[in-house]
C-alpha atoms as a PDB file:
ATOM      1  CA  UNK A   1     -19.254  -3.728  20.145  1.00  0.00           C
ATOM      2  CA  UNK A   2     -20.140  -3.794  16.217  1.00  0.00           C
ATOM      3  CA  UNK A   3     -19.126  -0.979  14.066  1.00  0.00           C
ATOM      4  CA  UNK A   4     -21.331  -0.040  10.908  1.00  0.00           C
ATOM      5  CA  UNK A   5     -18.116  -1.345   8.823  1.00  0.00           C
ATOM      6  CA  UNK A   6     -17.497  -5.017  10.111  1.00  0.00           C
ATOM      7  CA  UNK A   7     -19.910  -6.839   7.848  1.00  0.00           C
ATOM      8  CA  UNK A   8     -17.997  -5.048   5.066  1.00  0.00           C
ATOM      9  CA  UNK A   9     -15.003  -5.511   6.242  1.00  0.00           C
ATOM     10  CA  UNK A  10     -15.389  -9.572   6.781  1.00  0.00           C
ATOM     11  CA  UNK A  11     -16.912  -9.791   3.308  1.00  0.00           C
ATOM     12  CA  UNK A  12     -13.255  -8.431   1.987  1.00  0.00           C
ATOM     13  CA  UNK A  13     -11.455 -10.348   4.183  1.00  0.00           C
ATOM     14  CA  UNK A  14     -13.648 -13.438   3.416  1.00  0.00           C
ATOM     15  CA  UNK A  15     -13.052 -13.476  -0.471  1.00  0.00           C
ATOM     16  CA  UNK A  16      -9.662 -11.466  -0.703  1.00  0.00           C
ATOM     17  CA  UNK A  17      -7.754 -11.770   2.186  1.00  0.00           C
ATOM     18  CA  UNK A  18      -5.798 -14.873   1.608  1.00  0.00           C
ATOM     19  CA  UNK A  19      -3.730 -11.767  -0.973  1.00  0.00           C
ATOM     20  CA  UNK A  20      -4.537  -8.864   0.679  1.00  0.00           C
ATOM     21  CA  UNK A  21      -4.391  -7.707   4.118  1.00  0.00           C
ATOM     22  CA  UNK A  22      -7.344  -5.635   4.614  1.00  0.00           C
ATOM     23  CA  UNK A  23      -8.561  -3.113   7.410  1.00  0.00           C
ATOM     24  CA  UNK A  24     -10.733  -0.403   7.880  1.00  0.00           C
ATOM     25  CA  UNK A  25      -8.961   2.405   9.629  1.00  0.00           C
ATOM     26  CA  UNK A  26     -11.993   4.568  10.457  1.00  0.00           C
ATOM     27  CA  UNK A  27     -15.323   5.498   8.488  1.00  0.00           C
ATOM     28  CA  UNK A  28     -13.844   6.132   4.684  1.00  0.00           C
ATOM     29  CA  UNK A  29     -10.459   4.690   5.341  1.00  0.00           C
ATOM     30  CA  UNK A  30      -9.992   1.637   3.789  1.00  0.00           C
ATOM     31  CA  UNK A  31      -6.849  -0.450   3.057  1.00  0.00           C
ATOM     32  CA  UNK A  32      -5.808  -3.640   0.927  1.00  0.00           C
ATOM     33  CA  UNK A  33      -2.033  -4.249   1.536  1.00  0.00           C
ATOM     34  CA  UNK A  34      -1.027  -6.856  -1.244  1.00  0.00           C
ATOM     35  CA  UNK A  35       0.209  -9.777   0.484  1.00  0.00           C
ATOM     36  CA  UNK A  36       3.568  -9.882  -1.995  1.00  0.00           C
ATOM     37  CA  UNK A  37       4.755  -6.893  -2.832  1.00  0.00           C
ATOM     38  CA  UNK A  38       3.472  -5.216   0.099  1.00  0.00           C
ATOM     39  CA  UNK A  39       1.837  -2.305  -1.564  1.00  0.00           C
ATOM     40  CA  UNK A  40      -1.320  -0.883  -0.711  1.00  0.00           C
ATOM     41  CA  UNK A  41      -4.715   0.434  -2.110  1.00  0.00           C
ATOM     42  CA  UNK A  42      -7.070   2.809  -0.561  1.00  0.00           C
ATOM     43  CA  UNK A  43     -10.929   3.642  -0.833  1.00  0.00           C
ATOM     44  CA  UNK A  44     -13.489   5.757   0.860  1.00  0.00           C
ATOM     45  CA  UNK A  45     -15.744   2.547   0.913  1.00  0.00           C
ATOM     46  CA  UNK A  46     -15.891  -0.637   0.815  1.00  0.00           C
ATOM     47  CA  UNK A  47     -17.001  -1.270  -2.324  1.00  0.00           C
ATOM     48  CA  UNK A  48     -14.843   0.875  -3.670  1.00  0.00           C
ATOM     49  CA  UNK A  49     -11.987  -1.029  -2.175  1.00  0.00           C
ATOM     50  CA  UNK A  50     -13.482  -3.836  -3.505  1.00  0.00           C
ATOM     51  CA  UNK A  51     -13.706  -2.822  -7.438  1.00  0.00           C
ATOM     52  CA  UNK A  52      -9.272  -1.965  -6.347  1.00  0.00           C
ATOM     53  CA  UNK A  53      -8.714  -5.030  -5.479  1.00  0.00           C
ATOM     54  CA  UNK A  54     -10.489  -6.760  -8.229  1.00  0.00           C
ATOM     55  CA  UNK A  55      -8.970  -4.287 -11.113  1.00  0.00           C
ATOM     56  CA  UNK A  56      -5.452  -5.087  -9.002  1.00  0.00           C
ATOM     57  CA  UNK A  57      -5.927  -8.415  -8.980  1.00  0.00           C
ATOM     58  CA  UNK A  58      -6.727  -8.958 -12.470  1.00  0.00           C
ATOM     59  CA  UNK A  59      -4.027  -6.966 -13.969  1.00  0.00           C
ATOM     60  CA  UNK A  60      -1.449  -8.583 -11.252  1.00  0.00           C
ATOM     61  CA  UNK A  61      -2.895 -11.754  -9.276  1.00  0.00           C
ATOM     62  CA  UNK A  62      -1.244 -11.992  -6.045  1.00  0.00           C
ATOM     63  CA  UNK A  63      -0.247 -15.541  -4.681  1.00  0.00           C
ATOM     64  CA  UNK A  64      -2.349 -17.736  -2.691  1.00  0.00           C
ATOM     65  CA  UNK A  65       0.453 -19.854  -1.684  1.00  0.00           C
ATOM     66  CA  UNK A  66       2.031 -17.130   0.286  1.00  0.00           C
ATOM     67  CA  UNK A  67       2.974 -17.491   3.530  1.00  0.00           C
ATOM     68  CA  UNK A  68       0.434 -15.346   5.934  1.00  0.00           C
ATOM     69  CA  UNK A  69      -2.546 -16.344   8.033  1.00  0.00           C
ATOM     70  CA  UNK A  70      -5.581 -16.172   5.471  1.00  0.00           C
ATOM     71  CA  UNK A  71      -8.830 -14.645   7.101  1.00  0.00           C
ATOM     72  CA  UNK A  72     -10.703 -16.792   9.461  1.00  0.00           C
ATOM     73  CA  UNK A  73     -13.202 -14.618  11.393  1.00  0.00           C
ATOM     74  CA  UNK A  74     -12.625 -13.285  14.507  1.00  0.00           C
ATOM     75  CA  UNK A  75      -8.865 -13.303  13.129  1.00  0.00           C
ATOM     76  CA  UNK A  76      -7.009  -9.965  14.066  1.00  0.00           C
ATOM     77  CA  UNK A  77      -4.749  -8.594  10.795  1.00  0.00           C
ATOM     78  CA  UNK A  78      -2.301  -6.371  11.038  1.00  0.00           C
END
């Protein structure tokens, strides 16, 4: 079963997850955990997620080295 938010929610995953951990939690609960320092951002949508992650990322750009499973689809994140 498809919800309205998994195309979003790959298209994060797909470009940012291999620094963020990111999930929808339910319609206008999104999450980017940073993959370092652990802390998160939140957004009603998922582009505004998106424009977080990008302003956190270019004032602080996480890792890509770190150790983590980086998205694959289908992949379940925590």
């Amino acid at each position: 079963m498809n919800s309205d938010w998994d195309e979003p929610l790959d298209a994060l995953r797909w470009h940012w997850g291999t620094a963020y951990i990111i999930n929808c939690l339910a319609a206008g609960r999104w999450i980017a955990e940073r993959r370092d320092t652990h802390e998160t951002l939140r957004a009603d949508t998922p582009l505004g997620l998106r424009d977080k992650i990008i302003a956190d990322y270019t004032a602080r750009p996480v890792s890509r080295d770190l150790p983590g499973q980086p998205y694959s689809r289908g992949a379940v994140h925590k």
